[in-house]
PDB file of N, CA and C in Angstrom:
ATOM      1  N   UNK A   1       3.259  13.277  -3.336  1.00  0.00           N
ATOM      2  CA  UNK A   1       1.985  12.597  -3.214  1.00  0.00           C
ATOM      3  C   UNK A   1       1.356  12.838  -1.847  1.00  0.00           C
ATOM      4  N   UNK A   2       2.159  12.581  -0.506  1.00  0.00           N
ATOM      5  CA  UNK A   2       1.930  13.061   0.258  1.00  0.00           C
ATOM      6  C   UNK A   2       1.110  14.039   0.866  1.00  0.00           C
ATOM      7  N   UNK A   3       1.728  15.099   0.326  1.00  0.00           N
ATOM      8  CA  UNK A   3       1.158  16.835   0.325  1.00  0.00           C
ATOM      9  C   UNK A   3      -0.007  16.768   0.024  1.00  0.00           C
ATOM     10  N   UNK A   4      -0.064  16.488  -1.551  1.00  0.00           N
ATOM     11  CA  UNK A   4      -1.144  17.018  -2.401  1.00  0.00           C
ATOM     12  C   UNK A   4      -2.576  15.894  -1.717  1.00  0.00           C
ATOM     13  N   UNK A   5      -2.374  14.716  -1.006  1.00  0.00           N
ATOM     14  CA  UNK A   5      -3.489  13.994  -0.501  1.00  0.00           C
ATOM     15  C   UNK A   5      -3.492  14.827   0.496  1.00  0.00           C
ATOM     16  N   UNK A   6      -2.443  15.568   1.641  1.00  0.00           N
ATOM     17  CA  UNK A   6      -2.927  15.933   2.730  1.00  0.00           C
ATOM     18  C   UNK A   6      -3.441  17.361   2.478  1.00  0.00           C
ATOM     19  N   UNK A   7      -3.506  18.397   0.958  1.00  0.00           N
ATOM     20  CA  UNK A   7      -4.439  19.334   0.786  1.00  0.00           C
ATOM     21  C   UNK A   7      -5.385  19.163   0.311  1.00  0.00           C
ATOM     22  N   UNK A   8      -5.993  17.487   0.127  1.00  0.00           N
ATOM     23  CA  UNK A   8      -7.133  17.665  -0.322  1.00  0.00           C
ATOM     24  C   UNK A   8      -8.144  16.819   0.952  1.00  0.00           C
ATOM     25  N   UNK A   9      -7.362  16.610   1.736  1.00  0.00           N
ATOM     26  CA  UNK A   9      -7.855  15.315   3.226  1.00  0.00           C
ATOM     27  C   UNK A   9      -8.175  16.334   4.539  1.00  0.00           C
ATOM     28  N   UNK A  10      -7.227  17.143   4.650  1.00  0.00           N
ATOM     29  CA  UNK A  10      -6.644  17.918   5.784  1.00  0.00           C
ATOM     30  C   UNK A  10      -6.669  19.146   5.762  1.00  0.00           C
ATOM     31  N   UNK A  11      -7.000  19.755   4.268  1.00  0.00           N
ATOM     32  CA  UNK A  11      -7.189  21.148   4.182  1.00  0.00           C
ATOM     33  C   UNK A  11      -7.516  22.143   5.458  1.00  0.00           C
ATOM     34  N   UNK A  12      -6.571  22.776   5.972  1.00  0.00           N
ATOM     35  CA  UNK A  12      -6.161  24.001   7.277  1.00  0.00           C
ATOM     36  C   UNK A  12      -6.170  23.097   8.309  1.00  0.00           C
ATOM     37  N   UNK A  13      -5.297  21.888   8.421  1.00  0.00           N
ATOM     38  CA  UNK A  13      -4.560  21.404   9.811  1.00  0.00           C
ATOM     39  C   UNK A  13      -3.158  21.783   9.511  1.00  0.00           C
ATOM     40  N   UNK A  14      -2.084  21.602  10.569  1.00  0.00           N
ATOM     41  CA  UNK A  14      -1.270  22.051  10.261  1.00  0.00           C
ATOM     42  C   UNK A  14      -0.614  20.574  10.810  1.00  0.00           C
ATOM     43  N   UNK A  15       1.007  20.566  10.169  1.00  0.00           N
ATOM     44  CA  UNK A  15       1.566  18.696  10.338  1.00  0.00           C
ATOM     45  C   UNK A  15       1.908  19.141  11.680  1.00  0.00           C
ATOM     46  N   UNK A  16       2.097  18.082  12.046  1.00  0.00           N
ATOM     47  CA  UNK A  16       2.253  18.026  13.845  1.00  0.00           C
ATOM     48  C   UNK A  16       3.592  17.229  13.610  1.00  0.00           C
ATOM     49  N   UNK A  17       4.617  17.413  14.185  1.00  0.00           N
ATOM     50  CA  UNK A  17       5.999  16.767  14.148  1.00  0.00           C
ATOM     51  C   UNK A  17       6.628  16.439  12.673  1.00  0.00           C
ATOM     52  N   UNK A  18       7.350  15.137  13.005  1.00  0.00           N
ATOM     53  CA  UNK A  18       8.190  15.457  11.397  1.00  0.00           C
ATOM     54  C   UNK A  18       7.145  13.910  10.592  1.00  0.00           C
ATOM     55  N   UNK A  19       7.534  13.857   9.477  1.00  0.00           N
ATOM     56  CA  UNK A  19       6.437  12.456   8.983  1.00  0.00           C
ATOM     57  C   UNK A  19       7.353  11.073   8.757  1.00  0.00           C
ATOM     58  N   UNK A  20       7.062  10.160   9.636  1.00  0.00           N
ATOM     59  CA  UNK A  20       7.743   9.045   9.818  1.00  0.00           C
ATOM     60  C   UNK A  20       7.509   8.375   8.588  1.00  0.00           C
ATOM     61  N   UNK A  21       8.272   7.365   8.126  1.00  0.00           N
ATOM     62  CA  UNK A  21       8.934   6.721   6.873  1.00  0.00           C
ATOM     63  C   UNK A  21       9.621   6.001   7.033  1.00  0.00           C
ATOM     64  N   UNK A  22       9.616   4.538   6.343  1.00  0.00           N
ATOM     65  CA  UNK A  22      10.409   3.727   6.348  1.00  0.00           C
ATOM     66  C   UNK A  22       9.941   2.686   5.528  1.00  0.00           C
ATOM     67  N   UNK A  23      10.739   1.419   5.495  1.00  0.00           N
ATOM     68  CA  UNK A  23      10.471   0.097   4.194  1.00  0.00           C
ATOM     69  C   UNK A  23       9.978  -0.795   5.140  1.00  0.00           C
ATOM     70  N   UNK A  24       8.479  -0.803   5.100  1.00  0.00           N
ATOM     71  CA  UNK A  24       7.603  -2.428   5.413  1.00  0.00           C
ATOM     72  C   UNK A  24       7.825  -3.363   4.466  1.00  0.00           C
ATOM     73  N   UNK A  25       8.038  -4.600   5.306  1.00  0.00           N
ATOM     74  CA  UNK A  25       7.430  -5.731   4.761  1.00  0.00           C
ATOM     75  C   UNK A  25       5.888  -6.089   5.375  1.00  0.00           C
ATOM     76  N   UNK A  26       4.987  -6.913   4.302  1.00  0.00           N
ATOM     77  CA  UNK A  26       3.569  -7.600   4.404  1.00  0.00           C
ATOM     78  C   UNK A  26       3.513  -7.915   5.674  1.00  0.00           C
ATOM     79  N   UNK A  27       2.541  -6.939   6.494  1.00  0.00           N
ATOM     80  CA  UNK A  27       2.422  -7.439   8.214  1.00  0.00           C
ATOM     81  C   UNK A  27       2.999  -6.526   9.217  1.00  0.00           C
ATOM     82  N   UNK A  28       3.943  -5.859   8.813  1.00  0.00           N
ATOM     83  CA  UNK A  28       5.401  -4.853   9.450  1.00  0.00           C
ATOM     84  C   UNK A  28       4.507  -3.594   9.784  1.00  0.00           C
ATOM     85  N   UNK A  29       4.732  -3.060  11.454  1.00  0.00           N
ATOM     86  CA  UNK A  29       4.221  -1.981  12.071  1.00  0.00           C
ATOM     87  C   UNK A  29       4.810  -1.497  11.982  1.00  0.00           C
ATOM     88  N   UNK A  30       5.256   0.172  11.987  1.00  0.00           N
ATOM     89  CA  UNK A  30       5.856   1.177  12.896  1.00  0.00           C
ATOM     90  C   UNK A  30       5.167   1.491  13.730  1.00  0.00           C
ATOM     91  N   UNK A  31       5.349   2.447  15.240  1.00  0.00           N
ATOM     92  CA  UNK A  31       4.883   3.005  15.658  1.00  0.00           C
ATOM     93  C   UNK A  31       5.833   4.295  15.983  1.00  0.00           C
ATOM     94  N   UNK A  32       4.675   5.308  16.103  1.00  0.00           N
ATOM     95  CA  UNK A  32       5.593   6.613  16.331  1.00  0.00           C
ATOM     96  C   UNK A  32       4.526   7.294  16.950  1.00  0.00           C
ATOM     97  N   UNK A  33       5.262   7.992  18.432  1.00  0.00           N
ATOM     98  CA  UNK A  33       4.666   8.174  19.789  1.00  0.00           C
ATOM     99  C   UNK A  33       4.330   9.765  19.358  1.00  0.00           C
ATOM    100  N   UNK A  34       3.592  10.315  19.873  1.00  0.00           N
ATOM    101  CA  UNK A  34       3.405  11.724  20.448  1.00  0.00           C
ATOM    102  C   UNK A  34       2.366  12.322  21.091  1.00  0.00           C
ATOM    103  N   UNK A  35       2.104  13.395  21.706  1.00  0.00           N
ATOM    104  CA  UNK A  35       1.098  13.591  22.882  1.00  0.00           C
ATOM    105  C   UNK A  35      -0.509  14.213  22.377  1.00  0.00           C
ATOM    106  N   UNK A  36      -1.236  13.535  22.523  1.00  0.00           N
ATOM    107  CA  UNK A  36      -2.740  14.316  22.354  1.00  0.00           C
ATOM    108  C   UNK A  36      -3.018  14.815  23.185  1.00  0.00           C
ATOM    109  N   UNK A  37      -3.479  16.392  22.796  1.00  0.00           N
ATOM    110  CA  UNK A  37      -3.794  17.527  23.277  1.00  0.00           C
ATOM    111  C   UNK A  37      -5.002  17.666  23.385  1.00  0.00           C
ATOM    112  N   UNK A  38      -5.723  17.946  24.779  1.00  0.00           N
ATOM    113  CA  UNK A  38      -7.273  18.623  25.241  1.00  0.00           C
ATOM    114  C   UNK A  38      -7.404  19.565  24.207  1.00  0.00           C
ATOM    115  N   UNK A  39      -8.731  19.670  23.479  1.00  0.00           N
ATOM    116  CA  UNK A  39      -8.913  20.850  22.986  1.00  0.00           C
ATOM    117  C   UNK A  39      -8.387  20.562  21.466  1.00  0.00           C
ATOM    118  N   UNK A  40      -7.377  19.708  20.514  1.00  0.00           N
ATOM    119  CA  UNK A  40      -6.804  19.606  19.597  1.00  0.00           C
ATOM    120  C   UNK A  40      -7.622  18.892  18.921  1.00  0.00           C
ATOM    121  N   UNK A  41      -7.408  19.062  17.695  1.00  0.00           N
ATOM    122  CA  UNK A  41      -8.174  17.681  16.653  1.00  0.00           C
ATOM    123  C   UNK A  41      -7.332  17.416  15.658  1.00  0.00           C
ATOM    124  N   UNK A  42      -7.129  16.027  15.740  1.00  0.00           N
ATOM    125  CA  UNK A  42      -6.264  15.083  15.012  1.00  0.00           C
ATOM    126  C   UNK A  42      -6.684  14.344  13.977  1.00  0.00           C
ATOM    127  N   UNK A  43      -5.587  14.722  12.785  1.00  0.00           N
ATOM    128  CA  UNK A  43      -6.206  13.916  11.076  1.00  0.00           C
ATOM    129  C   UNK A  43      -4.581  13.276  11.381  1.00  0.00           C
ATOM    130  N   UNK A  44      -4.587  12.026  10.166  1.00  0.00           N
ATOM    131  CA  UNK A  44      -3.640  11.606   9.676  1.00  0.00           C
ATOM    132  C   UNK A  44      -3.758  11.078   8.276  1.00  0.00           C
ATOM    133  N   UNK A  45      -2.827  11.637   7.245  1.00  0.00           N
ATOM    134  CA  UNK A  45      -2.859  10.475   6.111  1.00  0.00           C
ATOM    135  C   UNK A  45      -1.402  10.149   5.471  1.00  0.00           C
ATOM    136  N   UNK A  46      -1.543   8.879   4.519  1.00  0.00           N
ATOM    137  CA  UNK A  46      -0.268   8.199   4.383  1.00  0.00           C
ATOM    138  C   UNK A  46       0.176   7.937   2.741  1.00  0.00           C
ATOM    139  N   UNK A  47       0.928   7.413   2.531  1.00  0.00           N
ATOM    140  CA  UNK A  47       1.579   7.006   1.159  1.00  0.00           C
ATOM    141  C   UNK A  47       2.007   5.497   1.016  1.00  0.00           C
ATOM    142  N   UNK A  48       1.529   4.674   0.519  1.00  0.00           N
ATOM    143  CA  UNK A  48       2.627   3.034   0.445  1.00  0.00           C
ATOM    144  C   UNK A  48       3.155   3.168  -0.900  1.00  0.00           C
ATOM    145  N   UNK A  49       4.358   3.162  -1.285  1.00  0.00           N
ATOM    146  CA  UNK A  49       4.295   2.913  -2.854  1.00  0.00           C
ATOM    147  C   UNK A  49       5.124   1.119  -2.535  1.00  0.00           C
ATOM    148  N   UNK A  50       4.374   0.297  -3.515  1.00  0.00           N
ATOM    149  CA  UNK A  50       4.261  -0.735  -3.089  1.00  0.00           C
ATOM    150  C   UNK A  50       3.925  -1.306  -2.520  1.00  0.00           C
ATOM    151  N   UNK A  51       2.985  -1.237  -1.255  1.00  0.00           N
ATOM    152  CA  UNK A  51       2.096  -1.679  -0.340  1.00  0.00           C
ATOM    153  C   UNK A  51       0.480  -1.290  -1.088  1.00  0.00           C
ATOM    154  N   UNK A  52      -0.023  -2.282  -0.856  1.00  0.00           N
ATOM    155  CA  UNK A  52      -1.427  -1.936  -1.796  1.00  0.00           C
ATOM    156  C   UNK A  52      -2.316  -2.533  -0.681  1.00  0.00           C
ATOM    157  N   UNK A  53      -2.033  -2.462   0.960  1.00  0.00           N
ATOM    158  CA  UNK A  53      -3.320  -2.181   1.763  1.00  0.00           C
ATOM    159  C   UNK A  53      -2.246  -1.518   2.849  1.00  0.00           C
ATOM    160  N   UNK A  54      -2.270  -0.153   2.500  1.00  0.00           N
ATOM    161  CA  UNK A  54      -1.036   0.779   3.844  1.00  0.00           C
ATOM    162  C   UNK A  54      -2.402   1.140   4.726  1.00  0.00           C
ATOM    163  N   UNK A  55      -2.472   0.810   6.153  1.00  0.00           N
ATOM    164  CA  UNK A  55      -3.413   1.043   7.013  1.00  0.00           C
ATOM    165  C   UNK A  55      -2.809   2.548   8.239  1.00  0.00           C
ATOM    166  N   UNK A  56      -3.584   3.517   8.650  1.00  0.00           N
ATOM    167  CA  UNK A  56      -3.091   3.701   9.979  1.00  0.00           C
ATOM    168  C   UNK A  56      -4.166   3.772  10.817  1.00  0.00           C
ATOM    169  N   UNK A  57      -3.527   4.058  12.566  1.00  0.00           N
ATOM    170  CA  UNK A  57      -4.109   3.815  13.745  1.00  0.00           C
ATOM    171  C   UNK A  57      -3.836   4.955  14.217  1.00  0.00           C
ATOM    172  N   UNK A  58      -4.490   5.281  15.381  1.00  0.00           N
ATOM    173  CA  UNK A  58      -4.398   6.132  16.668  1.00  0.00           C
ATOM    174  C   UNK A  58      -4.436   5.662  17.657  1.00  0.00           C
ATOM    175  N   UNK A  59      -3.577   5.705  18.737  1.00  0.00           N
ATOM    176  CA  UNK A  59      -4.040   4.724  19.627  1.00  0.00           C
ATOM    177  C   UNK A  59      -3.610   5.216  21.453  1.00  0.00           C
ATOM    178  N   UNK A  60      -4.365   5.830  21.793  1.00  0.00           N
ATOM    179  CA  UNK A  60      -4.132   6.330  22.934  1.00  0.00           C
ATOM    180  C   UNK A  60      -3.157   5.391  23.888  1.00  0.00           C
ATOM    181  N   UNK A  61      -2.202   5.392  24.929  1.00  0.00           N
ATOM    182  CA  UNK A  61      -1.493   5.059  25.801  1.00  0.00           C
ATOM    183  C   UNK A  61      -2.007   4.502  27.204  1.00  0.00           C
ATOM    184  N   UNK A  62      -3.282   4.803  27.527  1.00  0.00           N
ATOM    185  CA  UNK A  62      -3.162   4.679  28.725  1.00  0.00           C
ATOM    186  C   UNK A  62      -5.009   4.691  28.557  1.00  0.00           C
ATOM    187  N   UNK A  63      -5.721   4.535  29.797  1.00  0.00           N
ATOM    188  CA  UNK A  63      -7.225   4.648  30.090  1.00  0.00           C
ATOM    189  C   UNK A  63      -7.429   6.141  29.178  1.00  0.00           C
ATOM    190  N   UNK A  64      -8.931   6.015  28.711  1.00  0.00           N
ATOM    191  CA  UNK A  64      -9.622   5.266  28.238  1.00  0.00           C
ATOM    192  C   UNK A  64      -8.934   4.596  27.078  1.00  0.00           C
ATOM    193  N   UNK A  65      -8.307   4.100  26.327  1.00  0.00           N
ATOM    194  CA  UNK A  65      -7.420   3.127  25.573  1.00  0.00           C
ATOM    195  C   UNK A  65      -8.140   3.803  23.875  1.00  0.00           C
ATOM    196  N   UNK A  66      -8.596   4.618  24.051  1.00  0.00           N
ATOM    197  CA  UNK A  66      -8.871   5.495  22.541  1.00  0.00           C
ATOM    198  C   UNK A  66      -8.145   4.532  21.346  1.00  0.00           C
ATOM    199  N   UNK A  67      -8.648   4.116  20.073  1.00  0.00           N
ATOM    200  CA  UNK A  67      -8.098   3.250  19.299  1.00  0.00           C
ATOM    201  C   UNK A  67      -9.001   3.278  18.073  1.00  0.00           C
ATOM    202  N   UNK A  68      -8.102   4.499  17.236  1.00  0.00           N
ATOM    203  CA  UNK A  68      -9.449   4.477  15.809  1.00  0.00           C
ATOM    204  C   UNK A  68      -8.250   4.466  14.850  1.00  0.00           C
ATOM    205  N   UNK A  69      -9.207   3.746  13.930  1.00  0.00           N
ATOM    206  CA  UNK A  69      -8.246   3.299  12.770  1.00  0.00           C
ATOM    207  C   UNK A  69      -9.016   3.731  10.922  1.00  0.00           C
ATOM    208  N   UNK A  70      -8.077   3.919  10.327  1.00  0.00           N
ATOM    209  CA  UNK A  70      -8.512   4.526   9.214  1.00  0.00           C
ATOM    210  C   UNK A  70      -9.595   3.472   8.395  1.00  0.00           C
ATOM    211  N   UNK A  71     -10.111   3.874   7.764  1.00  0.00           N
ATOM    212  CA  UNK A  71     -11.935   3.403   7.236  1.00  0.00           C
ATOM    213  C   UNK A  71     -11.372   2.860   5.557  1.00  0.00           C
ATOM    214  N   UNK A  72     -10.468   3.887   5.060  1.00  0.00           N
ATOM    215  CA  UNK A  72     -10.002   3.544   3.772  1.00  0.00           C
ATOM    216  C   UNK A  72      -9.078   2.604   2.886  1.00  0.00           C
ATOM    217  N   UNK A  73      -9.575   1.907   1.880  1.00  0.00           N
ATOM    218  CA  UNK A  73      -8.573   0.985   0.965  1.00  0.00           C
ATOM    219  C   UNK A  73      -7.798   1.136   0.101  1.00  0.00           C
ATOM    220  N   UNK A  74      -7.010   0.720   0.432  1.00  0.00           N
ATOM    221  CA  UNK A  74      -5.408   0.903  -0.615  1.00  0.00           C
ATOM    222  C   UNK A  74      -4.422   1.481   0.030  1.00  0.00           C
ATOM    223  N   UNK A  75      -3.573   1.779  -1.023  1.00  0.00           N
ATOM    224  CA  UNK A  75      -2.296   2.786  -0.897  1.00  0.00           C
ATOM    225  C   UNK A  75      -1.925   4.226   0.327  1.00  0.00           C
ATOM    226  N   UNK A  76      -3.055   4.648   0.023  1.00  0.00           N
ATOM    227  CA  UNK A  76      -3.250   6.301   0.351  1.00  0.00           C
ATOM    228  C   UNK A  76      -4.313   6.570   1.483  1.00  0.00           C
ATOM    229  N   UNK A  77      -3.964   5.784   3.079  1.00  0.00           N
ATOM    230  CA  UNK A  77      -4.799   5.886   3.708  1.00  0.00           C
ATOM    231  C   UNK A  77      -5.005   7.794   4.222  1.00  0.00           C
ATOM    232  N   UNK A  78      -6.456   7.682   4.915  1.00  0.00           N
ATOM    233  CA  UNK A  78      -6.604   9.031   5.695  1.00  0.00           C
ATOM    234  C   UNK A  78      -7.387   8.418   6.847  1.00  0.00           C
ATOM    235  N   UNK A  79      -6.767   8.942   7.705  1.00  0.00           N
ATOM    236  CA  UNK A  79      -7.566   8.791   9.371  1.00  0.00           C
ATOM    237  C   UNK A  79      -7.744  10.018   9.696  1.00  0.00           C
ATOM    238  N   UNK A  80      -9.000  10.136  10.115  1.00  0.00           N
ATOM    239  CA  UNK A  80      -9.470  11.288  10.538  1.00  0.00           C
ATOM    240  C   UNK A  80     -10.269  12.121   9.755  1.00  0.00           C
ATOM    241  N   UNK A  81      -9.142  12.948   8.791  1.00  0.00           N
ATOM    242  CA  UNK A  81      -9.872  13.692   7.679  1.00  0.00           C
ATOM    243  C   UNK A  81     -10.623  15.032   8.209  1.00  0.00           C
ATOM    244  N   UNK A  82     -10.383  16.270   7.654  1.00  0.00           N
ATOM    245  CA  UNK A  82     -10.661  17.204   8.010  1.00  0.00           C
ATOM    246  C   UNK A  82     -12.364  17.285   8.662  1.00  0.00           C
ATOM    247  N   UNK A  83     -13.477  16.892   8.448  1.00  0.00           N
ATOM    248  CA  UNK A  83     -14.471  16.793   9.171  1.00  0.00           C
ATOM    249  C   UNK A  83     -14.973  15.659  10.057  1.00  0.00           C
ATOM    250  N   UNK A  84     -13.574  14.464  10.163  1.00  0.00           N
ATOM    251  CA  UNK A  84     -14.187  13.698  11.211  1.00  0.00           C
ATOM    252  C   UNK A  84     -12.479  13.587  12.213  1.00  0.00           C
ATOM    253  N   UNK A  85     -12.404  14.404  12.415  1.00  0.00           N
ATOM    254  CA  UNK A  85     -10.851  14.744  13.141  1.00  0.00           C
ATOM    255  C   UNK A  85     -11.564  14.397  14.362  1.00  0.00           C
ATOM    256  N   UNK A  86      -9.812  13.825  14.890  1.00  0.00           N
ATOM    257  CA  UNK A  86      -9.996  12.787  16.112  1.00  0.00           C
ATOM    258  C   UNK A  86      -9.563  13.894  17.609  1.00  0.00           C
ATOM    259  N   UNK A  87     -10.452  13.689  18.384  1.00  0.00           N
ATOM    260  CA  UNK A  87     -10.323  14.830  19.937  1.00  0.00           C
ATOM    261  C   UNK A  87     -10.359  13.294  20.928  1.00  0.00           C
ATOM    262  N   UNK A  88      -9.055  13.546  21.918  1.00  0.00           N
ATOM    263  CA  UNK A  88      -9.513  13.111  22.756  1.00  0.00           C
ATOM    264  C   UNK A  88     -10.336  13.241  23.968  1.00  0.00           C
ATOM    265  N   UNK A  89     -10.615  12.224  24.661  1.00  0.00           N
ATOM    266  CA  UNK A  89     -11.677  12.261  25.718  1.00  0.00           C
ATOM    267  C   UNK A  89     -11.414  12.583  26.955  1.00  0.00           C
ATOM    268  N   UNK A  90     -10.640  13.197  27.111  1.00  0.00           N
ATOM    269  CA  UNK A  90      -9.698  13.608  28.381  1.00  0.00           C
ATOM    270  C   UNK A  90      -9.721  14.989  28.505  1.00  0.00           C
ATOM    271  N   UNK A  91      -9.568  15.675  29.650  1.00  0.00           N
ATOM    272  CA  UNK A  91      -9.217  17.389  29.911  1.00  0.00           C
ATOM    273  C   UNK A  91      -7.979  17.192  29.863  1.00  0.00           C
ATOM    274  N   UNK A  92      -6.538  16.453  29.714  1.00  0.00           N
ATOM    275  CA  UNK A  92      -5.634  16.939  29.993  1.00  0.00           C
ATOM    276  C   UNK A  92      -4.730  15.660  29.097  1.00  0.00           C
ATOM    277  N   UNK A  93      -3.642  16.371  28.331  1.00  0.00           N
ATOM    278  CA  UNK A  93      -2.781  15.430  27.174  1.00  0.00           C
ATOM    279  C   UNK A  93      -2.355  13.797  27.852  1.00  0.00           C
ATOM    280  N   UNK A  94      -2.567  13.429  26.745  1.00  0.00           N
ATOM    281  CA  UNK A  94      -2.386  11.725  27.276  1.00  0.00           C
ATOM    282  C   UNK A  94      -1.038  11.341  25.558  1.00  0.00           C
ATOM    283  N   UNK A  95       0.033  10.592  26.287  1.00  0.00           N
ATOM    284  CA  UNK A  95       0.561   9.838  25.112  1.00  0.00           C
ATOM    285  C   UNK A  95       0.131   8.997  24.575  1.00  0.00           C
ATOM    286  N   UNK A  96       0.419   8.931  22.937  1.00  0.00           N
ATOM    287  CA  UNK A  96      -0.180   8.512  21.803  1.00  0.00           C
ATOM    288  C   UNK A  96       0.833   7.551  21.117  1.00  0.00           C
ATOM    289  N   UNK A  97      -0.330   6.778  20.219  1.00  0.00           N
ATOM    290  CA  UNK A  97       1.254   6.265  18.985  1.00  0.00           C
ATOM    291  C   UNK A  97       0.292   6.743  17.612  1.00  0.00           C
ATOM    292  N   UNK A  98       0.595   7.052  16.770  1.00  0.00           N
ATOM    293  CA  UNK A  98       0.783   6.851  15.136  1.00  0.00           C
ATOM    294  C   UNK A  98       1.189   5.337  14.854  1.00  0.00           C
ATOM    295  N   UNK A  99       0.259   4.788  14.466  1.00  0.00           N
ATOM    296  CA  UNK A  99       1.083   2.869  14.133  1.00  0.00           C
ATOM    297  C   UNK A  99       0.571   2.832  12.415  1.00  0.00           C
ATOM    298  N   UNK A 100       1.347   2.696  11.445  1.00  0.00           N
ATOM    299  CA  UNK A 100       1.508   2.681  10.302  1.00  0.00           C
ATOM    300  C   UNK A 100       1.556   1.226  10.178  1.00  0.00           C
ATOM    301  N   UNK A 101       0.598   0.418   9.172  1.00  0.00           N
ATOM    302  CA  UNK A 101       0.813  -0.938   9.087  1.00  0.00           C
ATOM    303  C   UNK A 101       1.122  -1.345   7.455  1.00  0.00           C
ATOM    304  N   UNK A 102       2.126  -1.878   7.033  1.00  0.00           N
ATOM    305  CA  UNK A 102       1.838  -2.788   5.603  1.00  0.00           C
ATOM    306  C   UNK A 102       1.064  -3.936   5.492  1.00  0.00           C
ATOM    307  N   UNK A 103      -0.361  -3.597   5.761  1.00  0.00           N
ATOM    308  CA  UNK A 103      -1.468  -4.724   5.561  1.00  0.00           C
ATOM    309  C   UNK A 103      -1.354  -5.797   4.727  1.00  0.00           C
ATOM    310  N   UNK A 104      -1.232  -5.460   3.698  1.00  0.00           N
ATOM    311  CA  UNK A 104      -0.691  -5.962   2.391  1.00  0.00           C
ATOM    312  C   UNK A 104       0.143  -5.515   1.384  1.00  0.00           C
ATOM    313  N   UNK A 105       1.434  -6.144   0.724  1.00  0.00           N
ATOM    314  CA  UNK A 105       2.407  -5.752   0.030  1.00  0.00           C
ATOM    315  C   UNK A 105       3.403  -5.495   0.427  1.00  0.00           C
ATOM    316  N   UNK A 106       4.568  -4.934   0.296  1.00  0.00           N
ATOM    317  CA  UNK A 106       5.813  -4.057   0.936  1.00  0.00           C
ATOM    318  C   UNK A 106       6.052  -3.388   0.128  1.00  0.00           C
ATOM    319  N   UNK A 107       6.607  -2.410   0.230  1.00  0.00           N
ATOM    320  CA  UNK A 107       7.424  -1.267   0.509  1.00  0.00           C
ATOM    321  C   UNK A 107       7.490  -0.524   1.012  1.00  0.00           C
ATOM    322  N   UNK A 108       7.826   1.015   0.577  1.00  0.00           N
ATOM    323  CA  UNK A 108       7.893   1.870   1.620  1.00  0.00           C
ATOM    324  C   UNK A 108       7.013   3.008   1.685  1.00  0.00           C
ATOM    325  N   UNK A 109       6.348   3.299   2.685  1.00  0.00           N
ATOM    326  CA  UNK A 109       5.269   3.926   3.316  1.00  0.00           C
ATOM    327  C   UNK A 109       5.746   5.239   4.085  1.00  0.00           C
ATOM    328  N   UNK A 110       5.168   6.274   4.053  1.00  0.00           N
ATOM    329  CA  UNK A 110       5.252   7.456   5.163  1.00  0.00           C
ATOM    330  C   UNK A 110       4.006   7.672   5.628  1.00  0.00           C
ATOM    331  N   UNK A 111       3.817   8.639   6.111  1.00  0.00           N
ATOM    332  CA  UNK A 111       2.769   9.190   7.045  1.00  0.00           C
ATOM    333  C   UNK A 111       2.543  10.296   7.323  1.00  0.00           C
ATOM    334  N   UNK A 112       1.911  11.366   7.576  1.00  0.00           N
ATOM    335  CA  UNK A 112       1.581  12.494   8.496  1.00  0.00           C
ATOM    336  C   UNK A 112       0.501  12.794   9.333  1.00  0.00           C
ATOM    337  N   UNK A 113       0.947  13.474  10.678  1.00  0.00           N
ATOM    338  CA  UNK A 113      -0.283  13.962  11.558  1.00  0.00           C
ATOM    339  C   UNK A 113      -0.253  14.897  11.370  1.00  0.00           C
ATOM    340  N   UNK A 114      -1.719  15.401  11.734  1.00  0.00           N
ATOM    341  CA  UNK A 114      -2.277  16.170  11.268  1.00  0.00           C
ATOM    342  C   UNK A 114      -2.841  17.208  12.248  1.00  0.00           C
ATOM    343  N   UNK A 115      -2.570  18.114  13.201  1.00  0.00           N
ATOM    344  CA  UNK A 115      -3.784  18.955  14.185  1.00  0.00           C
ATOM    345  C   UNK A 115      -4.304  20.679  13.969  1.00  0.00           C
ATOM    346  N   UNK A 116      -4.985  20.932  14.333  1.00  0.00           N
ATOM    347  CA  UNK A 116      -5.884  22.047  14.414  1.00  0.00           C
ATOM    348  C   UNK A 116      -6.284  21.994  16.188  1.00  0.00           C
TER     349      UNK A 116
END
């Protein structure tokens, strides 16, 4: 399910690290860190099976505090999305999180980033 949302969301990004996963409960974050790149553009999308509001975030580390969050409802979020991919505002890489939320429902949820 995964895949086939991220070839129709993300079409020619390529995944950026490995895709985090695990069992939310109703309310339950992950976060999972990695570095945004000057010059890069960042998608993400996700899977809940059993979660029926799976949300994600971007959320820069440090000044300017960058913090965009996916627009879409339900199961099968996408942040970013191949024509509104996320660049940061910086000349030079700043650490990041990926924060995966079970908005509503539980179970278990994955994720992928996404860059070009």
């Amino acid at each position: 399910m995964l895949t086939a949302l991220a070839q129709r969301e993300v079409a020619g990004m390529k995944p950026e690290g490995w895709a985090p996963a695990g069992e939310f409960q109703q309310g339950q974050c992950h976060e999972h860190p990695f570095q945004l790149q000057p010059g890069r553009c960042y998608a993400a999308v996700g899977v809940g099976m059993g979660i029926t509001e799976f949300d994600l975030e971007i959320a820069m580390q440090q000044a300017p505090y960058l913090k965009v969050r996916d627009r879409t409802r339900g199961s099968q979020p996408v942040l970013g999305g191949t024509m509104n991919c996320i660049r940061t505002p910086l000349l030079f890489g700043s650490p990041a999180k990926l924060i995966l939320k079970a908005t509503a429902g539980s179970g278990m949820g994955v994720a992928q980033l996404y860059s070009r």
